[in-house]
N, C-alpha and C. Protein backbone atom coordinates (compact mmCIF):
# COMPACT_ATOMS: atom_id res chain seq x y z
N UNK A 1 7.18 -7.23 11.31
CA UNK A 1 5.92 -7.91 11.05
C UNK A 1 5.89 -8.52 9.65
N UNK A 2 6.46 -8.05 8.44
CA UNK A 2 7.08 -8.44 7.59
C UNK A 2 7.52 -9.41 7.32
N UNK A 3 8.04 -9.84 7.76
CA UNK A 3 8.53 -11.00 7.82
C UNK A 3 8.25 -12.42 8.47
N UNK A 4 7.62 -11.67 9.29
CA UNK A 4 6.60 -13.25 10.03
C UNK A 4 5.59 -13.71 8.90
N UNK A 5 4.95 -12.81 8.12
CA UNK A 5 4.29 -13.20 6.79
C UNK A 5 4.24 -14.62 6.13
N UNK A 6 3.64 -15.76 5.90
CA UNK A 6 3.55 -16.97 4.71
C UNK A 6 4.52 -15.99 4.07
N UNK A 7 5.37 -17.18 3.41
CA UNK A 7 6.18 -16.27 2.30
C UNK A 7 5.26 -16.11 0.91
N UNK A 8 3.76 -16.36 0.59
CA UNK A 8 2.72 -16.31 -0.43
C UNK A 8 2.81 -14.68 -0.25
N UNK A 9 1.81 -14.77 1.36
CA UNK A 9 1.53 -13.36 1.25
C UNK A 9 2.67 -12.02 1.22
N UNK A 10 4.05 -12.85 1.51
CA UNK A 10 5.00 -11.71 1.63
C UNK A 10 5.55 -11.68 0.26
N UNK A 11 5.46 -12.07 -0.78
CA UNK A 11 5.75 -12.44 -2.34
C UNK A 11 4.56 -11.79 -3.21
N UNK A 12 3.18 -11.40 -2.77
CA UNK A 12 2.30 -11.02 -3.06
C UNK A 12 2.55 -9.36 -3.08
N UNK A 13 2.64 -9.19 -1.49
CA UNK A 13 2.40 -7.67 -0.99
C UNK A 13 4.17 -7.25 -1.50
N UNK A 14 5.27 -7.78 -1.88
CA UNK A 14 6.32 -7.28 -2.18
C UNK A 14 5.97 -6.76 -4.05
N UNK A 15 5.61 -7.35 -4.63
CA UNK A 15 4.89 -7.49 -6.12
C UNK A 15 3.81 -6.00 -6.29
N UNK A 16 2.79 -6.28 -5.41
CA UNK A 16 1.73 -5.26 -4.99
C UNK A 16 2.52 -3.69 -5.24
N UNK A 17 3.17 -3.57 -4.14
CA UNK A 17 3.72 -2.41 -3.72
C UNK A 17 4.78 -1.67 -4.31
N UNK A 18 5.96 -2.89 -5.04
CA UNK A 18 6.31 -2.65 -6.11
C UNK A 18 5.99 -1.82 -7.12
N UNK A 19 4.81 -2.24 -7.51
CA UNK A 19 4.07 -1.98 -8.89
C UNK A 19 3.56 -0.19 -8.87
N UNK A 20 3.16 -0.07 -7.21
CA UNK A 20 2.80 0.78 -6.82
C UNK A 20 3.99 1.92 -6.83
N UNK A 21 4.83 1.39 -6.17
CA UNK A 21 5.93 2.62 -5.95
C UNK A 21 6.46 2.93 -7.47
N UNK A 22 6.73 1.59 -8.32
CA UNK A 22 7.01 2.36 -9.80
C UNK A 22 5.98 3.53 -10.43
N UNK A 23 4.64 3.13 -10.28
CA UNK A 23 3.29 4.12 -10.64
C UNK A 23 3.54 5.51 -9.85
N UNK A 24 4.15 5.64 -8.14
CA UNK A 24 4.64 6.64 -7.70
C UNK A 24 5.86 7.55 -8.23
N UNK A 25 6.53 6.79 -8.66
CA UNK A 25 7.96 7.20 -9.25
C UNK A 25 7.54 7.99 -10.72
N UNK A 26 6.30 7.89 -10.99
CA UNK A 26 6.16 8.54 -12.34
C UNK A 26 4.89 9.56 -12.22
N UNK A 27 5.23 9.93 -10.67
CA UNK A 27 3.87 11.26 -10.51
C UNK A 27 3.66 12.77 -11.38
N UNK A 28 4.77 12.56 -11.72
CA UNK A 28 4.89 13.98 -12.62
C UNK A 28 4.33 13.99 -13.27
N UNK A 29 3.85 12.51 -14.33
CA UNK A 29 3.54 12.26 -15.39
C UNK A 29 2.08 12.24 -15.00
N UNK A 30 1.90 10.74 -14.52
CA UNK A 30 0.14 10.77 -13.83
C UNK A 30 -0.49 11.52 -12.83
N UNK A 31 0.26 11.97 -12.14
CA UNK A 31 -0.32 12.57 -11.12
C UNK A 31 -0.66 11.72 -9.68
N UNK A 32 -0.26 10.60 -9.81
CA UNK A 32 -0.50 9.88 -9.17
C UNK A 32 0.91 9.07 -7.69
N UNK A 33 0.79 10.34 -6.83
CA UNK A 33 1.63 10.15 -5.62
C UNK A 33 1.39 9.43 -4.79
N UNK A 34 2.11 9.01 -3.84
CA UNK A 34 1.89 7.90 -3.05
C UNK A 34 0.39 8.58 -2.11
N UNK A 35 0.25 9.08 -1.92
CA UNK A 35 -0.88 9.65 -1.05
C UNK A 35 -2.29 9.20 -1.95
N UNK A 36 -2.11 9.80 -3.04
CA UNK A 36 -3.13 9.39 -3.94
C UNK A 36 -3.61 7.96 -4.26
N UNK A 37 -2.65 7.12 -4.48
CA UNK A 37 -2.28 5.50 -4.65
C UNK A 37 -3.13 4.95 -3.28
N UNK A 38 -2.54 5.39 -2.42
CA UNK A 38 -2.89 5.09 -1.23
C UNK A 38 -4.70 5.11 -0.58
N UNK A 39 -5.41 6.55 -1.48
CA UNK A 39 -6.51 6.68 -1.21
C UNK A 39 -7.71 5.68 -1.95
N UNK A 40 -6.81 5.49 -3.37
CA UNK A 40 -7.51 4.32 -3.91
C UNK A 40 -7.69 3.46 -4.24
N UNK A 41 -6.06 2.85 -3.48
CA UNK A 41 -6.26 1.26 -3.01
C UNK A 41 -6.21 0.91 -1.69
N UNK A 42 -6.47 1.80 -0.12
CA UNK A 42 -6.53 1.54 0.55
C UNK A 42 -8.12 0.68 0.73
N UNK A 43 -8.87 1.55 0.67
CA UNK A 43 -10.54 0.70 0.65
C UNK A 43 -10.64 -0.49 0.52
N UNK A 44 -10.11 -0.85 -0.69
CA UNK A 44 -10.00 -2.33 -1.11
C UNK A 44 -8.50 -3.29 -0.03
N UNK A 45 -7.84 -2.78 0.15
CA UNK A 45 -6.91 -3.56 0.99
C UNK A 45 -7.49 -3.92 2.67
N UNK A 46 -7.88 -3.63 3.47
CA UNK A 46 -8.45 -3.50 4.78
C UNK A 46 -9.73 -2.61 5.41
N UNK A 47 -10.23 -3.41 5.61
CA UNK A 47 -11.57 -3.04 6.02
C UNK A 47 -12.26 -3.59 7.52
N UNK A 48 -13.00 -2.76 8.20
CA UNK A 48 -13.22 -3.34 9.43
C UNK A 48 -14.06 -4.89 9.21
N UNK A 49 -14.20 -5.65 10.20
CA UNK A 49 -15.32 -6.68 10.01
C UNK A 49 -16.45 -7.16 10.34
N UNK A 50 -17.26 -6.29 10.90
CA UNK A 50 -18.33 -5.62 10.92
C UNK A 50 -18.79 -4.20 10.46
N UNK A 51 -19.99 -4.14 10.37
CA UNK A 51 -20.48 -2.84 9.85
C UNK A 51 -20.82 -2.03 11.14
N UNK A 52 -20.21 -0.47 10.45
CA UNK A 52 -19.81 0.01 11.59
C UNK A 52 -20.64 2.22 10.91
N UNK A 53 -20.65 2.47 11.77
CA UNK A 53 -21.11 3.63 10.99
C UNK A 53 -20.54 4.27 10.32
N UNK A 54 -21.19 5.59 9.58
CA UNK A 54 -20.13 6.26 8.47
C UNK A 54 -18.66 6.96 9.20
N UNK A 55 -19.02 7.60 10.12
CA UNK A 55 -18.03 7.79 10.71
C UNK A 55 -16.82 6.85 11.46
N UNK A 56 -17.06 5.90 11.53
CA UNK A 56 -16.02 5.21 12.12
C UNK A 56 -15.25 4.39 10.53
N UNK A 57 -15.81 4.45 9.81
CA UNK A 57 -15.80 4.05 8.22
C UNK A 57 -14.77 5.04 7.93
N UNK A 58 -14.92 6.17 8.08
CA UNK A 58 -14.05 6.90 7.57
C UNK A 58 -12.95 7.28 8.17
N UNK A 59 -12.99 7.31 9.51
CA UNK A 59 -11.64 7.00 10.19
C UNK A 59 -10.93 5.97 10.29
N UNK A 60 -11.35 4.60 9.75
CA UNK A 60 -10.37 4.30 9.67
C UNK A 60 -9.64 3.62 7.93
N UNK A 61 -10.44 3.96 7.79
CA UNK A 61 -10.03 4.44 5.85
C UNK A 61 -8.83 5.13 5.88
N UNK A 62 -8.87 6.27 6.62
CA UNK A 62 -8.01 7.23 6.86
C UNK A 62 -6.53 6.53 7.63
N UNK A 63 -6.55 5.63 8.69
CA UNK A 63 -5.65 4.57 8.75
C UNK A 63 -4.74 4.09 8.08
N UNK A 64 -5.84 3.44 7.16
CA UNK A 64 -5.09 2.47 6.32
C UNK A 64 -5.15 3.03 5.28
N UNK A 65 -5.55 4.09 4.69
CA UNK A 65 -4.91 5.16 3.69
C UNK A 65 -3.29 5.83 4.25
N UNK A 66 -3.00 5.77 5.35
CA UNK A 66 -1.77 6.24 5.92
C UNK A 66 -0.68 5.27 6.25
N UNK A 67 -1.46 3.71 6.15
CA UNK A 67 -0.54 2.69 6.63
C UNK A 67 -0.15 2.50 4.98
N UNK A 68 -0.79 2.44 4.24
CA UNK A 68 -0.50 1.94 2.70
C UNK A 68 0.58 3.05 1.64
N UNK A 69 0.25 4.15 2.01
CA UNK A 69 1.32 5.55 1.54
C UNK A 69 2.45 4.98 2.23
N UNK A 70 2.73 4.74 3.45
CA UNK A 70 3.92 4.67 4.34
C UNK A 70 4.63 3.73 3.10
N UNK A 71 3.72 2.69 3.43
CA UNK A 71 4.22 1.11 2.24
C UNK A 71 4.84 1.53 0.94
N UNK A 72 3.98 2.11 0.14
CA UNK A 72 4.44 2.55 -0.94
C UNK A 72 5.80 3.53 -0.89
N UNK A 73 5.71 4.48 -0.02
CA UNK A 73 7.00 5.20 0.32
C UNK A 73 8.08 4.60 0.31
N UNK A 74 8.45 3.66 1.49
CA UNK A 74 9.37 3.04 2.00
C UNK A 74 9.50 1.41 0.92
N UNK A 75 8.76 1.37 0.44
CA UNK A 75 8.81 -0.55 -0.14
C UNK A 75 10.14 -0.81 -0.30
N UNK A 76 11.14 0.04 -0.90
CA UNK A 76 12.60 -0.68 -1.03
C UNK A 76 12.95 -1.23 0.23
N UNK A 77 12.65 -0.12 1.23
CA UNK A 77 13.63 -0.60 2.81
C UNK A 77 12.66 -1.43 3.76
N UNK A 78 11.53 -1.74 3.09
CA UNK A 78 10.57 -2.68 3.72
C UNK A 78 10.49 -3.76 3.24
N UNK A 79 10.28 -4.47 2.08
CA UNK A 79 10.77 -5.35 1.14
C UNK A 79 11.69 -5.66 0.61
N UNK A 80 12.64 -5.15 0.67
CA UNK A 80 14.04 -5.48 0.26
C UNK A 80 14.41 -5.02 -0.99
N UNK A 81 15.52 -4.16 -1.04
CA UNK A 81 16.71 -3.88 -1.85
C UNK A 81 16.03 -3.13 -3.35
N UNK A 82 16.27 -3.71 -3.88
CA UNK A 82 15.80 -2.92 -5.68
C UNK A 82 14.20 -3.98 -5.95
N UNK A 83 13.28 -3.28 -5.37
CA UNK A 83 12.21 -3.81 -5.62
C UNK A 83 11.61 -3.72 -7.38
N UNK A 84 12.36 -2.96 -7.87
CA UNK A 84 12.02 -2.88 -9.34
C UNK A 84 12.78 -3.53 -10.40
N UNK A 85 13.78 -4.38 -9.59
CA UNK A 85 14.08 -5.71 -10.55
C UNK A 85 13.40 -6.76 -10.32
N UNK A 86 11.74 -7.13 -9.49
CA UNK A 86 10.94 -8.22 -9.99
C UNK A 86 10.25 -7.49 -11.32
N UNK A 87 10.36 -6.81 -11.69
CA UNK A 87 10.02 -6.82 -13.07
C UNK A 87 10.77 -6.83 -13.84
């Protein structure tokens, strides 16, 4: 799916996640693991498009709190190769 992407948005979310997995790579320090990363930039990444109740709000938060950890986990073998030489 990756790859069917505009190459904007696939140059964007490779950058994004990047940034993210380096911030993961230094959890010892911040505290801040991919699970965590995940809880507080999932909200802001995908959201339903209508309003929907609290409960369905929070399931699927929970989603895309699990689709975005995956991301951050995997970004080398999802984005390609040494994602920490765009910086």
């Amino acid at each position: 799916l990756v790859n069917q992407l505009p190459e904007a948005n696939l140059i964007l979310l490779r950058h994004l996640f990047g940034v993210l997995h380096q911030i993961e790579q230094n959890s010892g320090v911040n505290q801040m693991n991919a699970f965590n990363l995940a809880l507080c930039i999932a909200p802001n990444m995908l959201w339903l498009p209508s309003p929907t109740g609290p409960e369905e709000e929070s399931r699927s938060t929970k989603k895309v709190a699990l689709l975005v950890q995956f991301l951050i986990e995997n970004s080398g073998e999802i984005f390609g190769g040494d994602i920490a030489a765009l910086f």
